[in-house]
PDB file of N, CA and C in Angstrom:
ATOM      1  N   UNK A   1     -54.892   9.787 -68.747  1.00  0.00           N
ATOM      2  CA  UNK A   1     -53.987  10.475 -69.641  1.00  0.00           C
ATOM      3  C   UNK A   1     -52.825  11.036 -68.828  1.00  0.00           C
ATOM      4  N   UNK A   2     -51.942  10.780 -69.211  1.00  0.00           N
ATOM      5  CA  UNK A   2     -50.072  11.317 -68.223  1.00  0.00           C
ATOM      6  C   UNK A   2     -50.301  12.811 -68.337  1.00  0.00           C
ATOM      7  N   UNK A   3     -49.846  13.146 -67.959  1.00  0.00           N
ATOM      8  CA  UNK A   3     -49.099  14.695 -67.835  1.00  0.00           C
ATOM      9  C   UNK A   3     -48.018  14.916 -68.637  1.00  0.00           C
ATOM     10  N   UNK A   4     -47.971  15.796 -69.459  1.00  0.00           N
ATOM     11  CA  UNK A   4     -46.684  16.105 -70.494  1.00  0.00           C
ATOM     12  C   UNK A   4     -45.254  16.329 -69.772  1.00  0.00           C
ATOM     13  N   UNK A   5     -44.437  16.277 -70.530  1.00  0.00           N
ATOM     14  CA  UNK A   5     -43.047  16.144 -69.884  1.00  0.00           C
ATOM     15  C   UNK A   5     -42.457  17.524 -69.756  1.00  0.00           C
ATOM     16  N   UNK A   6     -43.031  18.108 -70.584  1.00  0.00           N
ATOM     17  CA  UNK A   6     -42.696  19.629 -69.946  1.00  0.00           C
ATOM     18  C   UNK A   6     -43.328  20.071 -68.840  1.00  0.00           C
ATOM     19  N   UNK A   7     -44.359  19.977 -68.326  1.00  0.00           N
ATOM     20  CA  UNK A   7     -44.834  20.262 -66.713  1.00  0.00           C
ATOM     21  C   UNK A   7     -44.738  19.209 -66.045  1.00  0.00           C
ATOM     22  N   UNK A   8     -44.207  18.061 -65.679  1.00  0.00           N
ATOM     23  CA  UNK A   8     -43.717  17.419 -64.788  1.00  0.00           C
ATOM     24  C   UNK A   8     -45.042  16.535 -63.648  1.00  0.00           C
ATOM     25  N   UNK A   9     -45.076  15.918 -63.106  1.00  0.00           N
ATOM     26  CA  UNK A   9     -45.001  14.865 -62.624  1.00  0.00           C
ATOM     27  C   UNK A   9     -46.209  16.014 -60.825  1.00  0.00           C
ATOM     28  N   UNK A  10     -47.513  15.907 -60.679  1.00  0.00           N
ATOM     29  CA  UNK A  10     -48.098  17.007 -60.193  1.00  0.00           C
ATOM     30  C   UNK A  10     -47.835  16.564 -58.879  1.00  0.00           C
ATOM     31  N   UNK A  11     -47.212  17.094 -58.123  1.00  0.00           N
ATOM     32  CA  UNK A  11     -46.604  16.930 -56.869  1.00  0.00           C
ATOM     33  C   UNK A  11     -47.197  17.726 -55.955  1.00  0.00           C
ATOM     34  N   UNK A  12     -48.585  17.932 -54.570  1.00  0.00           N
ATOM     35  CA  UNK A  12     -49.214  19.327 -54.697  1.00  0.00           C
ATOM     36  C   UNK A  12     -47.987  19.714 -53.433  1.00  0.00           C
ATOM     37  N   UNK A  13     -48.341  21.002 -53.615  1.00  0.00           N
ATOM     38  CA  UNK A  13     -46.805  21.765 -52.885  1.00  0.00           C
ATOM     39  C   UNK A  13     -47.356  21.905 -51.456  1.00  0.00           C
ATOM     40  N   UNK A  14     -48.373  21.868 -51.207  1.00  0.00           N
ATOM     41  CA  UNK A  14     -48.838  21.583 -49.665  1.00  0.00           C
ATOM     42  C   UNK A  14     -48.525  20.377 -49.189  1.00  0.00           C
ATOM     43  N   UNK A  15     -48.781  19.295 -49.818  1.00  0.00           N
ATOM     44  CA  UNK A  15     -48.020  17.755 -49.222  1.00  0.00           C
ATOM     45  C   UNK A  15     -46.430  18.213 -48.904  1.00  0.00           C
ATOM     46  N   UNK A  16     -45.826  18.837 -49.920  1.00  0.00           N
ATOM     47  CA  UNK A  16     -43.752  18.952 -49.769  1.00  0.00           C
ATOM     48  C   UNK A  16     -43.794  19.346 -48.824  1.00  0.00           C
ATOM     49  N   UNK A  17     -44.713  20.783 -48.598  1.00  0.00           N
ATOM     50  CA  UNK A  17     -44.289  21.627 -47.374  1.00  0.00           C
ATOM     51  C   UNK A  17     -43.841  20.622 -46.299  1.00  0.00           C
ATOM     52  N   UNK A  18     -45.268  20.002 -46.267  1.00  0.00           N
ATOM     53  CA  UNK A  18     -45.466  19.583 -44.708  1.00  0.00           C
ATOM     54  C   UNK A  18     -44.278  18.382 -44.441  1.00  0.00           C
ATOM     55  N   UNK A  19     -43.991  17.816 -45.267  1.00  0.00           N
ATOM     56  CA  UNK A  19     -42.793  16.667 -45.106  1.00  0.00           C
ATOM     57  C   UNK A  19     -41.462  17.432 -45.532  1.00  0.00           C
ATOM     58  N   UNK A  20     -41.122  18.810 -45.431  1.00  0.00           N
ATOM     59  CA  UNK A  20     -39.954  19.758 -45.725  1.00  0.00           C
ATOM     60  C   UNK A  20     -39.198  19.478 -44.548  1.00  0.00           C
ATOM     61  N   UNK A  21     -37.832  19.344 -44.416  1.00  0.00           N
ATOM     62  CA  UNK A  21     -37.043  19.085 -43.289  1.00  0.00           C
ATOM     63  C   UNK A  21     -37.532  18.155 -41.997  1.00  0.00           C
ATOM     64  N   UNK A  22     -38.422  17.047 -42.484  1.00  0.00           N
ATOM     65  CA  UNK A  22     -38.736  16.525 -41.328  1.00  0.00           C
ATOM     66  C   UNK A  22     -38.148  14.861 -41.747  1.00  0.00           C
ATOM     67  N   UNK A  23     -38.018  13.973 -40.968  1.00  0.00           N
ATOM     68  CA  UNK A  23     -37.951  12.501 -41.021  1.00  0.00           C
ATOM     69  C   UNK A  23     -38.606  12.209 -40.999  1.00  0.00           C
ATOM     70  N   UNK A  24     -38.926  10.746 -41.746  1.00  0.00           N
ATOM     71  CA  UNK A  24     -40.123  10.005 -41.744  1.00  0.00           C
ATOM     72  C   UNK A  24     -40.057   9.382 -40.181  1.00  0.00           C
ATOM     73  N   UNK A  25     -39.480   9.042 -39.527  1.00  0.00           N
ATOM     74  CA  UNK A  25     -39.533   8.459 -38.436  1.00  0.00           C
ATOM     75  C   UNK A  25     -40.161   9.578 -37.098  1.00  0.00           C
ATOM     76  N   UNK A  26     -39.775  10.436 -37.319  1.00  0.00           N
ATOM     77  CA  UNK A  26     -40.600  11.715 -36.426  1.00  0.00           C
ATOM     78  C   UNK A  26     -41.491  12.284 -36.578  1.00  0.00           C
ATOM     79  N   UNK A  27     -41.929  12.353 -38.306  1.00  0.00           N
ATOM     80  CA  UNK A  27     -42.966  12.817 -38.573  1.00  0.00           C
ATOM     81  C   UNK A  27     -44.173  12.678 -38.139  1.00  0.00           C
ATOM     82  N   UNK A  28     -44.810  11.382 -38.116  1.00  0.00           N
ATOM     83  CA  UNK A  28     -46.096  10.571 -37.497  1.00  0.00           C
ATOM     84  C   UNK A  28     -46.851  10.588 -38.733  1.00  0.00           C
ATOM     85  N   UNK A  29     -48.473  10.871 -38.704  1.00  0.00           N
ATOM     86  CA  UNK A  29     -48.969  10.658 -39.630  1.00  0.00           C
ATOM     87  C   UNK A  29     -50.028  12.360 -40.508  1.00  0.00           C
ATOM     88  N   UNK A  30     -49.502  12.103 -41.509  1.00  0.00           N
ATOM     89  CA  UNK A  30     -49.556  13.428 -42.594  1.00  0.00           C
ATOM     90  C   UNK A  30     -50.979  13.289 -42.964  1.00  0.00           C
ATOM     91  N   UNK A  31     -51.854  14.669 -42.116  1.00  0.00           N
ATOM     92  CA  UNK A  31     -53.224  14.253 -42.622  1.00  0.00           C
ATOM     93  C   UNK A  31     -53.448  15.086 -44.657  1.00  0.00           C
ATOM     94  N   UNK A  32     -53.566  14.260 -45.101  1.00  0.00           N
ATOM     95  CA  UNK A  32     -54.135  14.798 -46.822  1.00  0.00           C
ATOM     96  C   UNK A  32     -55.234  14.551 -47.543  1.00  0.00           C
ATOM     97  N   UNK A  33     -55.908  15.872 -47.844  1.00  0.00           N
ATOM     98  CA  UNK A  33     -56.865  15.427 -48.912  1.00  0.00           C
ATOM     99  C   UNK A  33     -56.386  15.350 -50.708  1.00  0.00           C
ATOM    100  N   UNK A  34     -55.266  15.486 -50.404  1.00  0.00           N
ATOM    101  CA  UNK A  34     -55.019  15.706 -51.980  1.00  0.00           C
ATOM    102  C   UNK A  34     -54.559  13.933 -52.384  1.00  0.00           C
ATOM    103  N   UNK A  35     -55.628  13.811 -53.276  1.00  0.00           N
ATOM    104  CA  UNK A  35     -55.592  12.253 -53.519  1.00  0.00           C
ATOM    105  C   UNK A  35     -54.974  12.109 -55.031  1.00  0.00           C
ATOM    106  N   UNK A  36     -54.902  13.268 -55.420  1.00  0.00           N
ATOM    107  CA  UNK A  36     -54.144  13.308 -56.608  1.00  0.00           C
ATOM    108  C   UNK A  36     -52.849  13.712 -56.772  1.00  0.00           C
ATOM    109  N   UNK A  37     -52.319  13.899 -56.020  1.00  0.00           N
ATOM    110  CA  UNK A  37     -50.699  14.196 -55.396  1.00  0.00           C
ATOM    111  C   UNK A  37     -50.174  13.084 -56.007  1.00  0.00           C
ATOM    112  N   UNK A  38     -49.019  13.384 -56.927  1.00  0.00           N
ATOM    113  CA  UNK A  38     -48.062  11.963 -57.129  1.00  0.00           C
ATOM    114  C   UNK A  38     -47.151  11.643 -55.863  1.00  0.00           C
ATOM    115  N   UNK A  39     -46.370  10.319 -55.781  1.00  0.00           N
ATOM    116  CA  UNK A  39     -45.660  10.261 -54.823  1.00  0.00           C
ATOM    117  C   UNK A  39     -44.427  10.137 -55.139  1.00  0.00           C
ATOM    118  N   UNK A  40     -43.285  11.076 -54.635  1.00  0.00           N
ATOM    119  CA  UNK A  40     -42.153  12.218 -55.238  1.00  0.00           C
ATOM    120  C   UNK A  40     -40.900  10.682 -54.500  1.00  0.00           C
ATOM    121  N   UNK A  41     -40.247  10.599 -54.511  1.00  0.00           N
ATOM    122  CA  UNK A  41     -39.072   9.823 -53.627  1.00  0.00           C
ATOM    123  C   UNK A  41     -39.053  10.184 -52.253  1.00  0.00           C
ATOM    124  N   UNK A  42     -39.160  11.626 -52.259  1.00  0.00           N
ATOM    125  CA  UNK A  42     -38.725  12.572 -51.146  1.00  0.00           C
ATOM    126  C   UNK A  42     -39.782  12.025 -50.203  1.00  0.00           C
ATOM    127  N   UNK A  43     -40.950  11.803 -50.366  1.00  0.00           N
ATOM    128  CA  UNK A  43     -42.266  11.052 -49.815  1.00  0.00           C
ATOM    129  C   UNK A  43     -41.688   9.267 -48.934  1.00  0.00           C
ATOM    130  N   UNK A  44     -40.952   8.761 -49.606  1.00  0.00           N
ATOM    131  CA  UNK A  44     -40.589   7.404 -48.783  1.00  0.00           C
ATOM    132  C   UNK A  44     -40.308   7.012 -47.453  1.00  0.00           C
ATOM    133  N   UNK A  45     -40.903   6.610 -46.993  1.00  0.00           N
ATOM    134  CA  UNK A  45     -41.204   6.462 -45.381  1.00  0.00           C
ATOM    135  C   UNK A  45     -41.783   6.926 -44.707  1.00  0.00           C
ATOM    136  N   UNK A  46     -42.399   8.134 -45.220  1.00  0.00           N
ATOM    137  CA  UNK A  46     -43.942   8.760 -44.688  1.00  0.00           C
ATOM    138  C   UNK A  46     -44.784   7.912 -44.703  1.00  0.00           C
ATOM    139  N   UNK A  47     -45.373   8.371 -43.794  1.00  0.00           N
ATOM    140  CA  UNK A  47     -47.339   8.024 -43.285  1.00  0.00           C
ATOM    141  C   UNK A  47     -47.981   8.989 -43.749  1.00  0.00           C
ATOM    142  N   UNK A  48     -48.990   8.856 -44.351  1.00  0.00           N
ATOM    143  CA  UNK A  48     -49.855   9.441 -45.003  1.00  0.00           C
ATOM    144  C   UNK A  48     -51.379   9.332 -44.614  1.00  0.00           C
ATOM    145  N   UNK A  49     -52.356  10.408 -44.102  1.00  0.00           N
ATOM    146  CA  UNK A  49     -53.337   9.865 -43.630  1.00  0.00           C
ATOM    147  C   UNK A  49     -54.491  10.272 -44.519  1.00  0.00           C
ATOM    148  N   UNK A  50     -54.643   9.397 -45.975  1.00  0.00           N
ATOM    149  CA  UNK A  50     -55.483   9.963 -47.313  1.00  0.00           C
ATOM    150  C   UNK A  50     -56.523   9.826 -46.786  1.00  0.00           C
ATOM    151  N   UNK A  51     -57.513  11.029 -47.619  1.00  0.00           N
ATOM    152  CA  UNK A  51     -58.652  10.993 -47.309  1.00  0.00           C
ATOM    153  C   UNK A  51     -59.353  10.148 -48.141  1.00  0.00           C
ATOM    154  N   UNK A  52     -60.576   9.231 -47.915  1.00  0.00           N
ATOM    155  CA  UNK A  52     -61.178   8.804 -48.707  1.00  0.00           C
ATOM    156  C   UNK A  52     -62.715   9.019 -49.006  1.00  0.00           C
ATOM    157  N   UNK A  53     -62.893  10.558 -48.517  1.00  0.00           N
ATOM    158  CA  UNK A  53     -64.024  10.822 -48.668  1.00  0.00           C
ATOM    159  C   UNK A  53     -65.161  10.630 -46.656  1.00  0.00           C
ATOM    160  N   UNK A  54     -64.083   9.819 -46.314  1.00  0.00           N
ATOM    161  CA  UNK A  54     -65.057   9.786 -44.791  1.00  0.00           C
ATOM    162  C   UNK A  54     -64.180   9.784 -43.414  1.00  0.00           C
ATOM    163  N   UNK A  55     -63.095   8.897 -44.065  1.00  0.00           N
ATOM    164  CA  UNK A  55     -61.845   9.165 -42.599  1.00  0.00           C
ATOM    165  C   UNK A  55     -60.541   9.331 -43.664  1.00  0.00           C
ATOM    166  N   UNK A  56     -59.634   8.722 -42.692  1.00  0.00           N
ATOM    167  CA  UNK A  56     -58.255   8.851 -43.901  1.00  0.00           C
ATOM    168  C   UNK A  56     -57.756   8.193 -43.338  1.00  0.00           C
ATOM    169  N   UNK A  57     -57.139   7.011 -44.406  1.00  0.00           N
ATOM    170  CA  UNK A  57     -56.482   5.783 -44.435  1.00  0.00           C
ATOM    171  C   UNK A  57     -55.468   6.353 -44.585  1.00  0.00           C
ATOM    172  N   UNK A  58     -55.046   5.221 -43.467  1.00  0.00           N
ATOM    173  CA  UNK A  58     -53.097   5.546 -43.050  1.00  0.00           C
ATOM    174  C   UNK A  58     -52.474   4.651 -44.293  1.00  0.00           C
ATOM    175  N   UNK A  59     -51.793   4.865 -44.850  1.00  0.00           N
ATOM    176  CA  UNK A  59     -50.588   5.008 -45.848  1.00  0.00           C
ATOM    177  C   UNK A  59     -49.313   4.952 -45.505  1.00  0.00           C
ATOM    178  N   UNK A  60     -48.322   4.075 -45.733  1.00  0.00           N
ATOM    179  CA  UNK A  60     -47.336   3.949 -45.554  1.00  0.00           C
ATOM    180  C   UNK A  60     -46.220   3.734 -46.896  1.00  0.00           C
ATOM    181  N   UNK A  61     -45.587   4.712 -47.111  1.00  0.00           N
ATOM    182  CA  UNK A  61     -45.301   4.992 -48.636  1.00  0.00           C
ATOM    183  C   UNK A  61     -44.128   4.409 -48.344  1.00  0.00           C
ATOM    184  N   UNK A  62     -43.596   3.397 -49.377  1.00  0.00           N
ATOM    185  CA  UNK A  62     -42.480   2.317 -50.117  1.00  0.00           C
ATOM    186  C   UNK A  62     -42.159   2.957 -51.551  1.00  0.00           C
ATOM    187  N   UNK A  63     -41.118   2.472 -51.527  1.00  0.00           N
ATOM    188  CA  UNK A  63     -40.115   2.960 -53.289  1.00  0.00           C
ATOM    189  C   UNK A  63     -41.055   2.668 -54.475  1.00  0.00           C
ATOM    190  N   UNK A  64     -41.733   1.424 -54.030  1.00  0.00           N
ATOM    191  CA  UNK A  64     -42.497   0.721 -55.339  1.00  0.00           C
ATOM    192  C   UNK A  64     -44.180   1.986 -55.567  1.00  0.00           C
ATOM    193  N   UNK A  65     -43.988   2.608 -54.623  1.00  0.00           N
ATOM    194  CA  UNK A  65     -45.032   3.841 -54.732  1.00  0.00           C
ATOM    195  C   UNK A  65     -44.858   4.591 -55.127  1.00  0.00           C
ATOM    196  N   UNK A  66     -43.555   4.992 -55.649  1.00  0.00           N
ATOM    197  CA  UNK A  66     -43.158   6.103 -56.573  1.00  0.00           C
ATOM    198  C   UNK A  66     -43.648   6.289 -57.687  1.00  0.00           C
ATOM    199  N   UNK A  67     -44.248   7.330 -58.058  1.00  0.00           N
ATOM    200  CA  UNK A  67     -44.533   7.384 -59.670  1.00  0.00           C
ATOM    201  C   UNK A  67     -46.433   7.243 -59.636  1.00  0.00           C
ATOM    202  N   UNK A  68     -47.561   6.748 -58.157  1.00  0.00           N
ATOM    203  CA  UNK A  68     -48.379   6.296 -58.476  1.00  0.00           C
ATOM    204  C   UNK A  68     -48.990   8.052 -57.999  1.00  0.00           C
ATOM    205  N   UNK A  69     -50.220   7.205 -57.447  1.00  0.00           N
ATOM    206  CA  UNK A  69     -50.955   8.714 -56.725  1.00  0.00           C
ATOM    207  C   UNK A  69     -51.525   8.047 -55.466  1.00  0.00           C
ATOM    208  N   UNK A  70     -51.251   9.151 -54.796  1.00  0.00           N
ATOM    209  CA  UNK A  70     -51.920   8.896 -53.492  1.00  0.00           C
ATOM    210  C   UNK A  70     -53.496   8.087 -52.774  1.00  0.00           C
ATOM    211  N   UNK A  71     -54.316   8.927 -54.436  1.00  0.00           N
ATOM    212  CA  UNK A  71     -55.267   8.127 -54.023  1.00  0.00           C
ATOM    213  C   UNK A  71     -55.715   6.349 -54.040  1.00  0.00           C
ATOM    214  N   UNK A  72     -54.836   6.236 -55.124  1.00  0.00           N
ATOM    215  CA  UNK A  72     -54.844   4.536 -55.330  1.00  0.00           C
ATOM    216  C   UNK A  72     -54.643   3.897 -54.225  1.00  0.00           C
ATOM    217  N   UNK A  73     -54.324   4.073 -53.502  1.00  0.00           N
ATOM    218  CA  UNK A  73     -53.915   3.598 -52.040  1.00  0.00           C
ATOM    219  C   UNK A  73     -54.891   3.414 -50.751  1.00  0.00           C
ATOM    220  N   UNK A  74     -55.884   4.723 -51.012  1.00  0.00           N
ATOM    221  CA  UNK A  74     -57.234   4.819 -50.147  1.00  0.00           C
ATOM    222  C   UNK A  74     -58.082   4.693 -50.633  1.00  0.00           C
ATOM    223  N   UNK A  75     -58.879   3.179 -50.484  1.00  0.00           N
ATOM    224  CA  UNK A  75     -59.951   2.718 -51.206  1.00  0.00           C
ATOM    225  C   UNK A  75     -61.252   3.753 -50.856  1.00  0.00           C
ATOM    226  N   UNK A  76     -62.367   4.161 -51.944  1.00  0.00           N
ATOM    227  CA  UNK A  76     -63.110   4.700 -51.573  1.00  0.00           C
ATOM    228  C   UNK A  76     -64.774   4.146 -51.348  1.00  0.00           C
ATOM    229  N   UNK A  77     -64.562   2.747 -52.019  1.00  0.00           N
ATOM    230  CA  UNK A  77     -65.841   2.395 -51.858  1.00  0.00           C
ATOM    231  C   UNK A  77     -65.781   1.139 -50.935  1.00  0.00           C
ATOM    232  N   UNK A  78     -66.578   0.304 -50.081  1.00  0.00           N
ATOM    233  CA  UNK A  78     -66.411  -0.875 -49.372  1.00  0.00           C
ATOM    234  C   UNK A  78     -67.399  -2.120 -49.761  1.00  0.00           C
ATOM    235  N   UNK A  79     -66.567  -3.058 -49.718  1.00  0.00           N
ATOM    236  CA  UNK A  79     -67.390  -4.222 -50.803  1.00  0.00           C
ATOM    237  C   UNK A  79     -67.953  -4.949 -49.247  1.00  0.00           C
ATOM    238  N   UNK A  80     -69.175  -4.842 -49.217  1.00  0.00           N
ATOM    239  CA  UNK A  80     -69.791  -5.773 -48.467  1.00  0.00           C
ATOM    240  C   UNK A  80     -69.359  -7.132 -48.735  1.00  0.00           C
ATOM    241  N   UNK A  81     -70.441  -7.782 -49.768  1.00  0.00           N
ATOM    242  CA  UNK A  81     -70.702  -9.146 -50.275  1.00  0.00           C
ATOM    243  C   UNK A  81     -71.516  -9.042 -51.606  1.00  0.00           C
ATOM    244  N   UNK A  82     -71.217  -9.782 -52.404  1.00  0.00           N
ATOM    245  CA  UNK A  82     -72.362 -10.635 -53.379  1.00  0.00           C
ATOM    246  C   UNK A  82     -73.447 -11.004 -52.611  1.00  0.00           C
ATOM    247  N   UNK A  83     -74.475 -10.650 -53.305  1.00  0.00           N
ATOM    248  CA  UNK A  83     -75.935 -11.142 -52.496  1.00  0.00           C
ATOM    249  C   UNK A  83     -76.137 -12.400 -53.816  1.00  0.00           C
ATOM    250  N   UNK A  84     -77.643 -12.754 -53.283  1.00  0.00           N
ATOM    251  CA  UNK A  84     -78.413 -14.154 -53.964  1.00  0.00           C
ATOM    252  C   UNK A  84     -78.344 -14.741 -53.330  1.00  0.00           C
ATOM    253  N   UNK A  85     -79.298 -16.248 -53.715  1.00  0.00           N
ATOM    254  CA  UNK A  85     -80.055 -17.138 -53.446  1.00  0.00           C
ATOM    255  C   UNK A  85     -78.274 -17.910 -52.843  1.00  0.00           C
ATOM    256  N   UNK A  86     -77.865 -18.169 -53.866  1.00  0.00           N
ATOM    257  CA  UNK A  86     -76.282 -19.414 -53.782  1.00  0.00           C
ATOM    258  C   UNK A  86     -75.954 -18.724 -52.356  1.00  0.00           C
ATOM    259  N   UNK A  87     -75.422 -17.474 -52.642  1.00  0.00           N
ATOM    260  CA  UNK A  87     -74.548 -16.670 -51.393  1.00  0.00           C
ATOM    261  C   UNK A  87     -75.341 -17.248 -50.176  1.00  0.00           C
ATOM    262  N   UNK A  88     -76.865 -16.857 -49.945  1.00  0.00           N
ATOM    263  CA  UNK A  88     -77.141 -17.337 -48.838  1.00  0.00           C
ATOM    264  C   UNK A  88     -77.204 -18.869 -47.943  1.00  0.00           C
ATOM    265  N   UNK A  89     -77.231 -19.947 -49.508  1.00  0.00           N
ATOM    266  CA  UNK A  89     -76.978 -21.111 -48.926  1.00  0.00           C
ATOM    267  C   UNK A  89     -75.405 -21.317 -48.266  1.00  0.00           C
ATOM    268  N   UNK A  90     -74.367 -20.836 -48.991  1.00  0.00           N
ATOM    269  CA  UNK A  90     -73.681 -21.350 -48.926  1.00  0.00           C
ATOM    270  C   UNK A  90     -73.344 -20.575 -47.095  1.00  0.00           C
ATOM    271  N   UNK A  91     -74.082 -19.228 -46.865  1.00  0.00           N
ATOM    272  CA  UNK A  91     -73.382 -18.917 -45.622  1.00  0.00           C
ATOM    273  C   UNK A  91     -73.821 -19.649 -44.395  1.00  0.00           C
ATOM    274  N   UNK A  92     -75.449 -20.509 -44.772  1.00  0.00           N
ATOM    275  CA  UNK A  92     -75.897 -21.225 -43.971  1.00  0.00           C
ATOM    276  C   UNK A  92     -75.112 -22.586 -43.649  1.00  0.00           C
ATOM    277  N   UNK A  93     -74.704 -22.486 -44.570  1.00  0.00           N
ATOM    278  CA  UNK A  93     -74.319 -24.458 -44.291  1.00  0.00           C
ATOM    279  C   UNK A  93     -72.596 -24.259 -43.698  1.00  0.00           C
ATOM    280  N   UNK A  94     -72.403 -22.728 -43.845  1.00  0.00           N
ATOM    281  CA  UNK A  94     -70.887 -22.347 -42.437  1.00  0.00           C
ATOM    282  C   UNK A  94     -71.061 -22.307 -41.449  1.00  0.00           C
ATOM    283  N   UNK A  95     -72.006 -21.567 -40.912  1.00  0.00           N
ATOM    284  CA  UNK A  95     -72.961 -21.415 -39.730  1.00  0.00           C
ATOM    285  C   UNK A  95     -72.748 -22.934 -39.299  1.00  0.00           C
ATOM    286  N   UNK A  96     -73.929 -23.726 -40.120  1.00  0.00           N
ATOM    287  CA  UNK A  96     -74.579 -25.379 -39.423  1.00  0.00           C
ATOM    288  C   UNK A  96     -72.993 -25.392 -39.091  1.00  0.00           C
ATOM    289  N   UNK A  97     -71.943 -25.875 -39.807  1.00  0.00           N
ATOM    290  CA  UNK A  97     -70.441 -26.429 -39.743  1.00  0.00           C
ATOM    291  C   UNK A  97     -69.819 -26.002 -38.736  1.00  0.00           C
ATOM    292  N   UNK A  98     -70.329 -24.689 -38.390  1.00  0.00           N
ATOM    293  CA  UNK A  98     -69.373 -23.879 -37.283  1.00  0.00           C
ATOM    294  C   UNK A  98     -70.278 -24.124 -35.621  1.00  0.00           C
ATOM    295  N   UNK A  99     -71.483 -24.870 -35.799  1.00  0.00           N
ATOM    296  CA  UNK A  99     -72.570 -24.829 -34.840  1.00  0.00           C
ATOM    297  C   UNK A  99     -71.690 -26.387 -34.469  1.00  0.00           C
ATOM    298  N   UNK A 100     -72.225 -27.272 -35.371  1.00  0.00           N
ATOM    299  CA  UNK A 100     -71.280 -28.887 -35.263  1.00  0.00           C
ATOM    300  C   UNK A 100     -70.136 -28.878 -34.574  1.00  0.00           C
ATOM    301  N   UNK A 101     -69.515 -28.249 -35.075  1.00  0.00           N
ATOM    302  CA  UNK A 101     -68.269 -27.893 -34.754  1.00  0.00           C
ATOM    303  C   UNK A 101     -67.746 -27.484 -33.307  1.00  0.00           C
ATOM    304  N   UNK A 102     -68.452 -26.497 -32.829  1.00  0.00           N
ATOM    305  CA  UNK A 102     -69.051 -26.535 -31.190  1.00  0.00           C
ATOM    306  C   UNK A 102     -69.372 -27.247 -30.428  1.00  0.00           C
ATOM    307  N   UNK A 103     -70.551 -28.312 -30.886  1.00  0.00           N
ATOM    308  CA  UNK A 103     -71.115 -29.057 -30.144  1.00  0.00           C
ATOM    309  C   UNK A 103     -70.196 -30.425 -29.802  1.00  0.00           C
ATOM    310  N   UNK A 104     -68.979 -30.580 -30.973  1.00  0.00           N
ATOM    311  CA  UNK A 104     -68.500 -32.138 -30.820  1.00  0.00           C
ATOM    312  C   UNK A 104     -67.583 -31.343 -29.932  1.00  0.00           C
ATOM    313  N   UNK A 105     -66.752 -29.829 -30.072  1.00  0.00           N
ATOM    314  CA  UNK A 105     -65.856 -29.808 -28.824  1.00  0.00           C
ATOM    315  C   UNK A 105     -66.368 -29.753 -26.963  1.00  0.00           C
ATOM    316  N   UNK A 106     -67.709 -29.646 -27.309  1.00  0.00           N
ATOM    317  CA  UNK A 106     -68.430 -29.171 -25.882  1.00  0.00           C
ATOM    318  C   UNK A 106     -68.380 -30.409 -25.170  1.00  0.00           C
ATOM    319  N   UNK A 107     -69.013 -31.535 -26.421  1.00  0.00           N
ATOM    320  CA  UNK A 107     -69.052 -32.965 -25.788  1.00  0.00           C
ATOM    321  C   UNK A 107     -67.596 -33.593 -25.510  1.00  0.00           C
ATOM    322  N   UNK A 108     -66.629 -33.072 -26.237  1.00  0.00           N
ATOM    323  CA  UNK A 108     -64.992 -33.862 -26.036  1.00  0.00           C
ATOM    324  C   UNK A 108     -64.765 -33.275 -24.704  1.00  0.00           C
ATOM    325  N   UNK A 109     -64.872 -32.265 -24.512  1.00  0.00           N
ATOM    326  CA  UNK A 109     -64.694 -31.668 -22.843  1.00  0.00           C
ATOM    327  C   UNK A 109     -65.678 -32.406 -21.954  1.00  0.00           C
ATOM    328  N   UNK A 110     -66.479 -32.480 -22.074  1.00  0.00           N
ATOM    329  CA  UNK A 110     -67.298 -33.102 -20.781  1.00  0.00           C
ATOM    330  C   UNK A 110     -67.242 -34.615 -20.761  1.00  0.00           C
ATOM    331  N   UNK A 111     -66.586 -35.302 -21.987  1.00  0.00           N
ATOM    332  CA  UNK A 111     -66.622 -36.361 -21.840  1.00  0.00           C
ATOM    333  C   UNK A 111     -64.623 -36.655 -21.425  1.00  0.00           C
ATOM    334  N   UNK A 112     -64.221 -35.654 -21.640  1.00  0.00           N
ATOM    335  CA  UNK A 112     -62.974 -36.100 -20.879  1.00  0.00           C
ATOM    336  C   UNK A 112     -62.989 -35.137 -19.560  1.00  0.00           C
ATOM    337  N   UNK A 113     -63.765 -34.456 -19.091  1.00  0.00           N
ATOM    338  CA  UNK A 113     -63.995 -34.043 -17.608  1.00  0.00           C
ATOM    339  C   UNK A 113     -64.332 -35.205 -16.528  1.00  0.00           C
ATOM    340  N   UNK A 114     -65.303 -36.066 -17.363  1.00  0.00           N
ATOM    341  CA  UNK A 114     -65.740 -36.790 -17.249  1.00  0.00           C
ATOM    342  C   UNK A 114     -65.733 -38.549 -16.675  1.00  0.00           C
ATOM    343  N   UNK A 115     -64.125 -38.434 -17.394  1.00  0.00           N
ATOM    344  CA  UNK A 115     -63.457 -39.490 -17.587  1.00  0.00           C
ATOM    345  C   UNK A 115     -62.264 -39.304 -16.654  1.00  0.00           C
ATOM    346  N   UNK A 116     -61.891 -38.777 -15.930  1.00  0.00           N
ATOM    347  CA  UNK A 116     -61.042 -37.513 -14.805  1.00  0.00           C
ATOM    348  C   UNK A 116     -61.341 -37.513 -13.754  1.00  0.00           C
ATOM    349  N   UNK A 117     -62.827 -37.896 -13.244  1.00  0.00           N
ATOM    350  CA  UNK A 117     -63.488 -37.767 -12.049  1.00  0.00           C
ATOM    351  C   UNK A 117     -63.876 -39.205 -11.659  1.00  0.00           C
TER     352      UNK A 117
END
């Protein structure tokens, strides 16, 4: 649900402070937990180091980030893999491919070492 247009656009005033009279190029990186902070213009070219609950993902804020929130940016959950039966064949038969794959370059080397001597 937006925020009404009479209170504006929630900007938290601890993020402004800290990017108040500074350049993005000198600044370095802005540690924040506020993941609900919108991102103001004044924000563009900052580094941002969001928290996501365990470290804080560096952020590098662009024009096209205007208007979102901070947290969209720092993923909070991490996708391993799909498990099952399929998943596991299919990681075996990369493996065999990547094992093959070894063995014909091991033999192209020794058979042109080979061919050299």
């Amino acid at each position: 649900m937006s925020r009404s247009l009479k209170k504006g656009p929630y900007v938290d005033p601890r993020v402004m402070k800290k990017i108040e009279g500074k350049k993005p190029d000198q600044a370095g990186v802005i540690k924040t937990w506020s993941r609900a902070c919108q991102i103001a213009p004044e924000m563009v070219g900052f580094k941002f180091g969001v928290h996501n609950g365990r470290t804080h993902v560096e952020v590098l804020v662009s024009e096209d980030m205007v208007g979102h929130r901070l947290g969209e940016f720092s993923v909070t959950r991490k996708f391993l893999r799909h498990g099952g039966k399929m998943q596991k064949e299919l990681e075996a038969k990369k493996k065999e491919a990547e094992l093959n794959a070894a063995k014909s370059a091991k033999e192209a080397t020794t058979a042109a070492t080979g061919a050299k001597k």
